[in-house]
Protein backbone atom coordinates (compact mmCIF):
# COMPACT_ATOMS: atom_id res chain seq x y z
CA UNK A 1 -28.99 13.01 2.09
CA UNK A 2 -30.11 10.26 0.06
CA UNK A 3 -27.08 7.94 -1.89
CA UNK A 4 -28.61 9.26 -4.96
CA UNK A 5 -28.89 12.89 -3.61
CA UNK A 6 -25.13 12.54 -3.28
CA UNK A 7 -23.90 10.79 -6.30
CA UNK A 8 -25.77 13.72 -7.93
CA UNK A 9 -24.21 16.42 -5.29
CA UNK A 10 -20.66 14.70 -6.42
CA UNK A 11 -21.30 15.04 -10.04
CA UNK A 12 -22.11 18.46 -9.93
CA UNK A 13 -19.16 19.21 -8.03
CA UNK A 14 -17.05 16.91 -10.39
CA UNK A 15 -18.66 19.09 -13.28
CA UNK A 16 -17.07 22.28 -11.28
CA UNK A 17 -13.75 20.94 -10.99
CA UNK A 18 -12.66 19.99 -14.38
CA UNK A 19 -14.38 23.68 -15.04
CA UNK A 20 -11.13 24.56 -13.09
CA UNK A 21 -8.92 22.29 -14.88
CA UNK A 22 -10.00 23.60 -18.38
CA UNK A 23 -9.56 27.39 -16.96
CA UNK A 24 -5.79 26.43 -16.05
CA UNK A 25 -5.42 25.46 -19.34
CA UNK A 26 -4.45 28.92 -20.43
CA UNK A 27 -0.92 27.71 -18.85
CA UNK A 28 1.17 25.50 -20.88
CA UNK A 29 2.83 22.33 -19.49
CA UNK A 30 6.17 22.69 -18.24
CA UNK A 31 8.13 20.02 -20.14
CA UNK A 32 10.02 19.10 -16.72
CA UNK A 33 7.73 19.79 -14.40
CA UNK A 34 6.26 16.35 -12.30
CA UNK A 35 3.25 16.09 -10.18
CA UNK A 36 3.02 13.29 -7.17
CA UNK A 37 0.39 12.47 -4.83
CA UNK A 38 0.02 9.63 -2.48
CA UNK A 39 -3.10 8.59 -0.44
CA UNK A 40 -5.19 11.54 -1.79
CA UNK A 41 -2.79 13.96 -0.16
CA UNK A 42 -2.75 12.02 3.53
CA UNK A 43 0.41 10.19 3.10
CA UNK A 44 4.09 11.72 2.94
CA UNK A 45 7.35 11.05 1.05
CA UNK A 46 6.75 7.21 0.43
CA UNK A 47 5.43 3.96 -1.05
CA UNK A 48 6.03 3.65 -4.77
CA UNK A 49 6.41 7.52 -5.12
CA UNK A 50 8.70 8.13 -3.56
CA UNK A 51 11.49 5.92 -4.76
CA UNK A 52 11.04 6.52 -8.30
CA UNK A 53 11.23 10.45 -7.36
CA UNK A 54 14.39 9.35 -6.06
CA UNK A 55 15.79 7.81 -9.10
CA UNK A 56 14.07 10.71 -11.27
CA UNK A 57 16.43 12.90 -9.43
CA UNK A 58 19.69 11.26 -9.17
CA UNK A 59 19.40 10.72 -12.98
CA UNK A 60 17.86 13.98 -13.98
CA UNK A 61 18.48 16.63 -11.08
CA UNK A 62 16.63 19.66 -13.85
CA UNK A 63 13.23 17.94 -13.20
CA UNK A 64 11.17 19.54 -11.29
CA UNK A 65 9.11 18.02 -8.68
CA UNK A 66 5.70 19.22 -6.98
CA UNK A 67 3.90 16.73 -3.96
CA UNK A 68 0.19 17.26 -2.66
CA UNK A 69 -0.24 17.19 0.91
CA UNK A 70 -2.94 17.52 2.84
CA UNK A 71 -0.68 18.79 5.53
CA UNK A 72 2.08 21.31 4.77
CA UNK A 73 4.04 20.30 7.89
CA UNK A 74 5.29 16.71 6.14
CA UNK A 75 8.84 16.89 5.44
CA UNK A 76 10.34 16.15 1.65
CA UNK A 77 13.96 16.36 0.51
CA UNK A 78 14.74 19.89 -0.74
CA UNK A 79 14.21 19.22 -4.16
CA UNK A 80 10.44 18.47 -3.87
CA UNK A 81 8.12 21.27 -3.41
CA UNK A 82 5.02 20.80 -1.15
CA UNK A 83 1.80 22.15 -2.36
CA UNK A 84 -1.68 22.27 -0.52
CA UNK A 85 -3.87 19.50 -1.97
CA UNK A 86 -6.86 21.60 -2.73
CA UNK A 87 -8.94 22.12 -5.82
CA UNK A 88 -7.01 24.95 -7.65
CA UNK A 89 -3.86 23.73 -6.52
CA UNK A 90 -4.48 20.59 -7.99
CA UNK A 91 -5.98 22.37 -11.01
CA UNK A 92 -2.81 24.47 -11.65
CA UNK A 93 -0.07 22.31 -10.76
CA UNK A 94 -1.46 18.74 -12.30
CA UNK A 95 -2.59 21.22 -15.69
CA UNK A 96 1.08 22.29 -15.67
CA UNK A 97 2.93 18.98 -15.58
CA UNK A 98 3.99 16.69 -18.19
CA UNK A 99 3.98 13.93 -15.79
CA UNK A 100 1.66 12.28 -12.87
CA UNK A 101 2.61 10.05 -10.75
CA UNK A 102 0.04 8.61 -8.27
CA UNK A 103 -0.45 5.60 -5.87
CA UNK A 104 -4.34 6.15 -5.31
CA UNK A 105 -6.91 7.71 -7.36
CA UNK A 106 -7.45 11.29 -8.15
CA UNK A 107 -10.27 13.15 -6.65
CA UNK A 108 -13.93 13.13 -9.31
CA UNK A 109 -13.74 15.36 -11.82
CA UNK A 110 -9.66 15.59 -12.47
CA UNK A 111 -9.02 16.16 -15.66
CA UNK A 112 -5.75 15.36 -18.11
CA UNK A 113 -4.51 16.84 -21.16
CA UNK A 114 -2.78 16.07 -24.12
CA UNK A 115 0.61 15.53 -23.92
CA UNK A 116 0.53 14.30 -20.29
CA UNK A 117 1.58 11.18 -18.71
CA UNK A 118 -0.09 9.72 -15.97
CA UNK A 119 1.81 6.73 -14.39
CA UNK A 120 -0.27 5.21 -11.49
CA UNK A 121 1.90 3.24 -8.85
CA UNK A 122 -1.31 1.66 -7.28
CA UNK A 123 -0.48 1.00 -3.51
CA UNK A 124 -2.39 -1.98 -3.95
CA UNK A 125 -0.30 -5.33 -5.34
CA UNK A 126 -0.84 -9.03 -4.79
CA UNK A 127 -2.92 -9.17 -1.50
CA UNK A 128 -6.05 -10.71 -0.03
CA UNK A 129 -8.89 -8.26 0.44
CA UNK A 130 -11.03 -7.96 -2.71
CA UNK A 131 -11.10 -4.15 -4.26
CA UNK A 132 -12.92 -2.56 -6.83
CA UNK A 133 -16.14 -4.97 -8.61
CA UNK A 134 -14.69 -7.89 -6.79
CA UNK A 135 -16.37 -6.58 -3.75
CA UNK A 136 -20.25 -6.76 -5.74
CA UNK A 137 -22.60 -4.59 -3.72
CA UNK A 138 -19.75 -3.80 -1.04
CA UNK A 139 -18.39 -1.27 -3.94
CA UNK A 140 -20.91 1.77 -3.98
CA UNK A 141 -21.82 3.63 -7.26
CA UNK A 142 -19.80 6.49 -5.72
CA UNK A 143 -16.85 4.41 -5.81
CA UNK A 144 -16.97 3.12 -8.79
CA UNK A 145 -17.58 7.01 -11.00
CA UNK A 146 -14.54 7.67 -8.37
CA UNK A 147 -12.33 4.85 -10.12
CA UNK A 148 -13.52 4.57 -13.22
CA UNK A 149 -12.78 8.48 -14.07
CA UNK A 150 -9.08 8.21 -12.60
CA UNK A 151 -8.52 4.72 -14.57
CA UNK A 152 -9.40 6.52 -17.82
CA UNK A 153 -6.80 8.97 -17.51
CA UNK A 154 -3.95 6.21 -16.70
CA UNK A 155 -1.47 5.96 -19.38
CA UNK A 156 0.37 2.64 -17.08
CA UNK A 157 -0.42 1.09 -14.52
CA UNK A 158 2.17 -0.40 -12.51
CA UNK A 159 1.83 -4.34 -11.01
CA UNK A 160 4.23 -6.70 -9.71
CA UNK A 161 2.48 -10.40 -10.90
CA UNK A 162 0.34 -11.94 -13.41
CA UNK A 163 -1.76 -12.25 -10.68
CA UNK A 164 -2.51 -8.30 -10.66
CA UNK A 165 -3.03 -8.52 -14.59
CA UNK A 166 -5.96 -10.91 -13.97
CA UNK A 167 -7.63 -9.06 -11.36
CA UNK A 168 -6.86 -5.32 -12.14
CA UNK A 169 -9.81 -4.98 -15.16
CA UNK A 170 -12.23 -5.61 -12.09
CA UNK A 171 -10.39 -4.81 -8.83
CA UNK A 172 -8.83 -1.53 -10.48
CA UNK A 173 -11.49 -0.82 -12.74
CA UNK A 174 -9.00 -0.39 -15.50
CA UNK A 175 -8.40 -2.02 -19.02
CA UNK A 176 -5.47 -0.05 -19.99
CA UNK A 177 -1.40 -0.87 -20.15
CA UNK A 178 0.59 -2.07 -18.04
CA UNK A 179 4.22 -1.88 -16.50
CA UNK A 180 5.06 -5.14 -15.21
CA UNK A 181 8.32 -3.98 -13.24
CA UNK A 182 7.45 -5.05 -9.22
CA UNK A 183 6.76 -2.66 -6.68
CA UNK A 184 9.70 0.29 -6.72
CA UNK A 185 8.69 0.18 -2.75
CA UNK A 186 9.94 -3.20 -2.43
CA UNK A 187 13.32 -2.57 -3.97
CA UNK A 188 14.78 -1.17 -0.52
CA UNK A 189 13.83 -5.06 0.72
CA UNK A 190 16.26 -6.38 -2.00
CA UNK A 191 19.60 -8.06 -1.04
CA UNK A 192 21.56 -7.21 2.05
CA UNK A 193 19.73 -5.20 4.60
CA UNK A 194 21.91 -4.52 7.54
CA UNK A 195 22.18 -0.86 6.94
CA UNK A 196 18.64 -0.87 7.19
CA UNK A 197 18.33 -2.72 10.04
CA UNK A 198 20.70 -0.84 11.97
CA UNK A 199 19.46 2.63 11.05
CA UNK A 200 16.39 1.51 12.71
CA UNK A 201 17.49 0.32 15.95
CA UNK A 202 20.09 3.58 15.69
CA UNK A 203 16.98 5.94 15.41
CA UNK A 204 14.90 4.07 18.79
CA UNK A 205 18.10 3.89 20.60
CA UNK A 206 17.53 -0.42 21.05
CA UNK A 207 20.68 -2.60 20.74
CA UNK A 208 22.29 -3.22 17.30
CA UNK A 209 21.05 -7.13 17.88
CA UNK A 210 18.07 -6.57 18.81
CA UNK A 211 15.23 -8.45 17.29
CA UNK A 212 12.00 -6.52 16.14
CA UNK A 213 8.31 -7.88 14.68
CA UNK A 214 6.42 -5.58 13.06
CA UNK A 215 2.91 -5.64 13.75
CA UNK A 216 0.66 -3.79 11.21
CA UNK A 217 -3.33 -3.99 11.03
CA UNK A 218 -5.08 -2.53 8.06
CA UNK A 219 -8.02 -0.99 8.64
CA UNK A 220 -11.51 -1.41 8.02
CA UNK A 221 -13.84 0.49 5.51
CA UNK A 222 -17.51 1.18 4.82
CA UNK A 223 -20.23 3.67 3.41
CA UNK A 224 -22.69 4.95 4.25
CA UNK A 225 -25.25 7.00 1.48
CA UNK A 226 -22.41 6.74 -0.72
CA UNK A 227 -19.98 8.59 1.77
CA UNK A 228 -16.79 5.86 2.23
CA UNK A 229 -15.46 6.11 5.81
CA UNK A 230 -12.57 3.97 7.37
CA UNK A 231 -11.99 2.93 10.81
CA UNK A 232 -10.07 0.32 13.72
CA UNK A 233 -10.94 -2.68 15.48
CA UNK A 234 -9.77 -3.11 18.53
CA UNK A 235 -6.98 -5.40 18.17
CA UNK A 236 -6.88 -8.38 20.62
CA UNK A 237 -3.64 -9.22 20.08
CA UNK A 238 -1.21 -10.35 23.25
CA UNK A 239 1.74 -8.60 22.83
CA UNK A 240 3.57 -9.63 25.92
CA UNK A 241 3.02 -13.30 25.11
CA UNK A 242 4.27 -12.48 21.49
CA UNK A 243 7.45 -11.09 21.93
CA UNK A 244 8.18 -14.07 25.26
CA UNK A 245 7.42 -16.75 22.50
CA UNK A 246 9.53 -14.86 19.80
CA UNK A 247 12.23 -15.11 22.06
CA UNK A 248 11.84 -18.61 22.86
CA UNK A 249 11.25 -19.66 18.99
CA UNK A 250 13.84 -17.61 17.59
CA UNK A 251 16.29 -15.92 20.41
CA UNK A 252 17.31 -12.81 21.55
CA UNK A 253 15.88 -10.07 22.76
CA UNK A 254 12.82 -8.71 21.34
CA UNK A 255 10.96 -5.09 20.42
CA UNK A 256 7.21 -4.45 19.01
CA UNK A 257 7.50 -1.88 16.29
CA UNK A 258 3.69 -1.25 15.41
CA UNK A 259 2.60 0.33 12.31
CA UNK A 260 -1.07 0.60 12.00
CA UNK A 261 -2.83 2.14 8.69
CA UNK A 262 -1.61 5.48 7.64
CA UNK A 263 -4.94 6.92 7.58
CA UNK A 264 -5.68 5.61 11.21
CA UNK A 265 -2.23 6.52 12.75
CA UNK A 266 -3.17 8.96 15.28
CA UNK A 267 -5.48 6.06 17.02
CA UNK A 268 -2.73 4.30 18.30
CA UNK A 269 -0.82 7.57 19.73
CA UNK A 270 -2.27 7.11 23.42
CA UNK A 271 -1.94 3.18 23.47
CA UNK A 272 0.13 2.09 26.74
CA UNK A 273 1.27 -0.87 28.06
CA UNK A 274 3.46 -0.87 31.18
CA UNK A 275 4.43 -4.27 31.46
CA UNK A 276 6.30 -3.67 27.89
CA UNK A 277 7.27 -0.27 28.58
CA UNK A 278 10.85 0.77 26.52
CA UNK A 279 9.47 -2.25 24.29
CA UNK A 280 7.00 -1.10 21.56
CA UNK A 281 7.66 1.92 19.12
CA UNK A 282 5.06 3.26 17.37
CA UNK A 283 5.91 3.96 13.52
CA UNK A 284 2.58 4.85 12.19
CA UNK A 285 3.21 8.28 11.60
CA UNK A 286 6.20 7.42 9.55
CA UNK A 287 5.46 8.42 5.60
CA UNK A 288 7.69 5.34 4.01
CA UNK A 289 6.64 1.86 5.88
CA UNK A 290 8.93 0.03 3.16
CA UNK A 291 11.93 1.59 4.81
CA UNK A 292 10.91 0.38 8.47
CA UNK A 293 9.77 -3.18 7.15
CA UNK A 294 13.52 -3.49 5.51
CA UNK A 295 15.09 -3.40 9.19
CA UNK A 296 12.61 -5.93 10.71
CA UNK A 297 12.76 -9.56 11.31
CA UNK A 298 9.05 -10.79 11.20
CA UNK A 299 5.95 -9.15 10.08
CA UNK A 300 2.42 -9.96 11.60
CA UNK A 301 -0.80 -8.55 10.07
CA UNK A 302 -4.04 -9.47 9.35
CA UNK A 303 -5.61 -8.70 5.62
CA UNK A 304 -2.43 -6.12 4.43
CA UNK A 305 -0.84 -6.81 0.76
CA UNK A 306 2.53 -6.04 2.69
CA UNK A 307 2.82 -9.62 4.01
CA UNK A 308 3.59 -10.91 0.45
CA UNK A 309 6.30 -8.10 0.07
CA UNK A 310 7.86 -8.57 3.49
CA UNK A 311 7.98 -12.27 2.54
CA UNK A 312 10.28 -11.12 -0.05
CA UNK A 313 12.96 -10.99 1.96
CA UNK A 314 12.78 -14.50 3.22
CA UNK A 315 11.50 -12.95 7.20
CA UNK A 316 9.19 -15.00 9.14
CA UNK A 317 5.18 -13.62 8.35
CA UNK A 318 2.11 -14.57 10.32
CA UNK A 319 -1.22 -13.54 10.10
CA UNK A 320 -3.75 -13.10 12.72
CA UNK A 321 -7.15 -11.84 12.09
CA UNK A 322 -9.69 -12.81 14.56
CA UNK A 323 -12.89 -11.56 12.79
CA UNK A 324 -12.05 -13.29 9.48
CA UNK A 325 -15.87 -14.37 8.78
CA UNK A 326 -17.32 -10.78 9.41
CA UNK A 327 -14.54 -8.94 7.61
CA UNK A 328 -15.02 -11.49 4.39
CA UNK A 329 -18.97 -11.21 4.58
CA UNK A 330 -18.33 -7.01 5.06
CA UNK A 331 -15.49 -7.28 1.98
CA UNK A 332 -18.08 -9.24 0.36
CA UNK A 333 -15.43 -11.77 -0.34
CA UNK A 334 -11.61 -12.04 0.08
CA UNK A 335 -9.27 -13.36 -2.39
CA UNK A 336 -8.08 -15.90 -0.02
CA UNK A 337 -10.54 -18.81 1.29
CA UNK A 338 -9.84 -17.48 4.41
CA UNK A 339 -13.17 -17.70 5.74
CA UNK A 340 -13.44 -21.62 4.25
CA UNK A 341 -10.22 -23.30 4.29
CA UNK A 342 -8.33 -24.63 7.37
CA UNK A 343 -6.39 -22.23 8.68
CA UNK A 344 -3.01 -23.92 7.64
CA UNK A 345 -4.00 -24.80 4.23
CA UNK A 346 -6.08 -22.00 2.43
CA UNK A 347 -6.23 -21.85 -1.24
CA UNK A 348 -7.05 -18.78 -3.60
CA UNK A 349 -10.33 -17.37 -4.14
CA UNK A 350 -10.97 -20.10 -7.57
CA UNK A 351 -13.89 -17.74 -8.48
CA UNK A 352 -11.72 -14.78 -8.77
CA UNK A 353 -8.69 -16.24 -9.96
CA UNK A 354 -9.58 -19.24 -11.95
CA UNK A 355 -6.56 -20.25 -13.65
CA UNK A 356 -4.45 -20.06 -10.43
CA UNK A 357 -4.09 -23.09 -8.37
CA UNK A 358 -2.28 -21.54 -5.12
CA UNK A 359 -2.00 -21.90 -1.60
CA UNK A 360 -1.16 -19.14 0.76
CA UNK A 361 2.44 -19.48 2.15
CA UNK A 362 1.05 -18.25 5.72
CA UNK A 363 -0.51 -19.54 8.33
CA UNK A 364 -3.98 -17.88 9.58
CA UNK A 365 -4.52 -17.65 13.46
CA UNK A 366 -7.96 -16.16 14.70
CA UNK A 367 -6.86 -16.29 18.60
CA UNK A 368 -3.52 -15.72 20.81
CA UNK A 369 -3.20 -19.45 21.60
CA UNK A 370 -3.42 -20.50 17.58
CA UNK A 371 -0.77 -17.38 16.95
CA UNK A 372 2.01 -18.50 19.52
CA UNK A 373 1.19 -22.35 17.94
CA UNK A 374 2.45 -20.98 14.44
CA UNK A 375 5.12 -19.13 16.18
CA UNK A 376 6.41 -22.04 18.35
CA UNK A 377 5.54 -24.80 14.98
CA UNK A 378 7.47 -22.30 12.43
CA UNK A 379 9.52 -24.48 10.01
CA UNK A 380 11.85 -21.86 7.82
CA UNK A 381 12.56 -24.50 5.45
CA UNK A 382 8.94 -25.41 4.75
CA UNK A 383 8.28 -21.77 4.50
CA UNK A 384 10.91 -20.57 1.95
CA UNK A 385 9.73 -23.91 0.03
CA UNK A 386 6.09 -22.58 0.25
CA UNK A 387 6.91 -19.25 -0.30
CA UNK A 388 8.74 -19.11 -3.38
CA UNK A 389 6.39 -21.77 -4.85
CA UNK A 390 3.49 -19.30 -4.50
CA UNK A 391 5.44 -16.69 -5.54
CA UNK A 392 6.57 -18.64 -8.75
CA UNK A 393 2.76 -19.54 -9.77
CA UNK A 394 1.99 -16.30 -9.27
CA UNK A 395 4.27 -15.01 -11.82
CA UNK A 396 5.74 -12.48 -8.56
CA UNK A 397 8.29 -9.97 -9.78
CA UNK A 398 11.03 -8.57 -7.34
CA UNK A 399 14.24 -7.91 -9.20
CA UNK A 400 15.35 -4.75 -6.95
CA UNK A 401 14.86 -2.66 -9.63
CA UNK A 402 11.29 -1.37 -10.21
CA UNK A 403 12.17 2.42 -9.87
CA UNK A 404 14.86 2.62 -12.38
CA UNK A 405 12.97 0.91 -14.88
CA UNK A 406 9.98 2.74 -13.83
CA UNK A 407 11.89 6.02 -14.17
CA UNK A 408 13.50 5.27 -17.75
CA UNK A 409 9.96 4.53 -18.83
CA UNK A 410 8.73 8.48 -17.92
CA UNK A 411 12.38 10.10 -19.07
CA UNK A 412 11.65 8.46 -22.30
CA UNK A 413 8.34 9.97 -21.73
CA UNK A 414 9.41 13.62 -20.83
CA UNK A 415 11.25 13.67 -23.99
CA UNK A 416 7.88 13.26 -26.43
C-alpha cells in the first residue's frame, strides 16, 4: 500500500468513525461524567492525567470518571472506571462526557460536541526533539490530518513556558488557548521529597540512604507509507562504570533505576547484567514516571523533555546520546544545536526559537569516557546558576500547583 493508498484508507475509516460518534449522539452528556486517555490508551494512571483526576476527586468526589486502556489489566483507584479503548467505546463514553482530558491526540475521525470540554495535557513540554511541522518532511501527511483534527477540538491546551507558546502553533499544530499553569506531573517534584524518596527505596527493598540515578532513553520513531512505528537503540551506556563514578563524585552507595519509553517497556524486561546484579530495577512498566523521578537523585537521558522537569528539583541531570548527528538528521532538526555546538556549550535552535537567546543547562556526552568526565567535573553551583537562568529566559513555570488550578478551570467548566 501506497502512502496515498493509506491516507485515503485512513480517511475513509475516519469518515466511519465520527459516523459512530454522531449515532451516540442519541445519548445526552452526563453533566458529571469525565473522559481520560493517556498515550492513545497504552499508558496507565499517570502523567498530567492523572494528578488532576486526583484533585477532581478530592474536591468533587460526585464526578464521575471513565479511563481508556488498551489493556484492562492496568490498575486505577476505585473511583475510576476502566473502559476498552476501542471505537464504540470511545464513541459512547467520549459522546457522553462533558469533559476530556487527554495527554496525546485522539484517534482520526473523533468527534466533539457542543457543550463539551476538551482540556489537552500534552505530554510534551519544554524539550529538545522537534514535533509536529518543526520536523519538515520528517512529519508525514498522515500525521499531520492525525493532529490537526484533535487540535481543532481542543478547548486549552496546557504548557508550562513561553517557550511552548512559541513553538506549539507548529510543533502542536494548534492555534487555540492556552493554560499556562506548569505541568500538574511535575507538582509531586515540588518542595520536600523525602516521602517520595523513601517510598521508593521501601517498595525495592534498597537502604533508606541509598543513592539512585535514573536512567531513561526515549525512543526512536519513523514511517513508513504513512504508517508511524517506534522503536530502541541499543543503548551503549556503561552502567558499572556509572554508578563506581557516582559513588566517587557524590558518595554512597548507588542503584540504577531504568525507565525506558512507555511504549517500549517490555524491551528491557530480559536485560541482565550480573556484575550489577541486586543493583538495577527496572521501572518501565510503571504508569506514573513523575512519581519514581521524585525519589531519585540524578537523571540521565538522552533527547527526553523530562530532563528539564527533573532539573526542577535542583538533582544532578546529564545527557548522553551517542548518535546525536543521525537522530537530528532523522528528527530533521532538534531544538537544541546539539548536533553543532560543543558539547558543553549548546545554544537553542535560533531558527525555531528566534527571540530566545539560551543555553542548555546540561552537558552533552556522546561516549562513556565524555559521560564519567561530566560526572567527575560536575559543579552544583554552576549548575543551579545555569539552570535557573535558562529556566528564567524561558519564562519556565513550576509553582507546585498545576492540577488545582487546572482542576478549578474544568469545575468552573462542568458548571456551564
Amino acid at each position: 500500500m501506497t502512502e496515498k493508498q493509506y491516507i485515503n484508507y485512513r480517511k475513509l475509516k475516519a469518515f466511519g468513525n465520527r459516523l459512530c460518534f454522531y449515532i451516540c449522539r442519541v445519548f445526552p452528556i452526563k453533566r458529571n461524567l469525565i473522559s481520560v486517555c493517556t498515550f492513545e490508551g497504552k499508558g496507565g494512571f499517570g502523567c498530567n492525567p492523572k494528578y488532576v483526576v486526583m484533585e477532581l476527586h478530592k474536591q468533587h468526589p460526585e464526578y464521575k470518571f471513565v479511563w481508556f486502556v488498551n489493556n484492562m489489566d492496568k490498575e486505577f483507584p476505585d473511583y475510576i472506571k476502566k473502559v476498552p479503548n476501542t471505537l464504540w467505546s470511545r464513541a459512547y463514553w467520549l459522546s457522553r462526557s462533558k469533559v476530556w482530558i487527554d495527554n496525546y491526540r485522539k484517534p482520526y475521525g473523533t468527534t466533539k460536541r457542543k457543550g463539551q470540554y476538551y482540556l489537552n495535557v500534552n505530554h510534551y513540554t519544554i524539550g529538545i526533539k522537534c514535533t509536529g511541522l518543526w520536523r519538515g518532511d520528517g512529519f508525514s501527511e498522515m500525521a499531520y490530518l492525525v493532529s490537526k483534527n484533535d487540535s481543532d477540538m481542543i478547548d486549552d491546551l496546557v504548557i508550562d513556558s513561553k517557550w511552548c507558546e512559541v513553538v506549539s502553533p507548529k510543533g502542536l499544530v494548534y492555534n487555540g488557548t492556552y493554560l499556562k499553569t506548569g505541568a500538574p506531573r511535575c507538582d509531586i517534584l515540588y518542595g520536600d521529597r523525602t516521602q517520595q524518596k523513601l517510598a521508593f527505596r521501601r517498595k525495592h527493598g534498597i537502604p533508606d540512604d541509598a543513592k539512585v540515578v535514573m536512567y531513561a532513553p526515549t525512543f526512536r520513531e519513523g514511517a513508513k507509507d504513512g504508517k508511524r512505528f517506534v522503536f530502541s537503540e541499543i543503548w551503549s551506556i556503561d552502567f558499572k562504570r556509572l554508578l563506581t563514578n557516582l559513588e566517587k563524585k557524590f558518595g554512597g552507595d548507588w542503584y540504577l533505576c531504568v525507565r525506558v519509553h512507555p511504549q517500549l517497556a517490555s524491551t528491557f524486561e530480559d536485560y541482565s547484567n550480573t556484575e550489577l546484579e541486586g543493583r538495577i530495577i527496572n521501572e518501565s512498566q510503571a504508569d506514573d514516571m513523575y512519581e519514581i523521578l521524585a525519589g531519585m537523585d540524578v537523571y540521565i537521558t538522552d533527547y527526553s523533555s523530562a530532563c528539564f522537569e527533573a532539573g526542577f528539583t535542583g538533582m544532578p541531570v546529564f545527557l548522553y546520546a551517542d548518535d546525536v548527528q543521525k537522530y537530528a538528521q532523522d528528527r530533521g532538526q532538534l531544538m537544541w544545536n546539539l548536533a553543532i555546538d560543543d558539547r558543553l556549550h549548546i545554544g537553542n535552535n535560533k531558527d525555531i526559537t528566534p527571540g530566545f537567546d539560551l543555553e542548555l543547562p546540561f552537558t552533552l556526552a556522546s561516549n562513556n569516557d565524555e559521560l564519567i568526565d561530566d560526572i567527575l567535573n560536575f559543579n552544583v553551583k554552576r549548575y543551579l546558576g545555569n539552570l535557573f537562568s535558562m529556566y528564567k529566559k524561558a519564562g519556565l513555570i513550576f509553582q507546585g500547583d498545576a492540577s488545582e488550578r487546572l482542576s478549578n478551570n474544568i469545575i468552573a467548566q462542568m458548571n456551564l
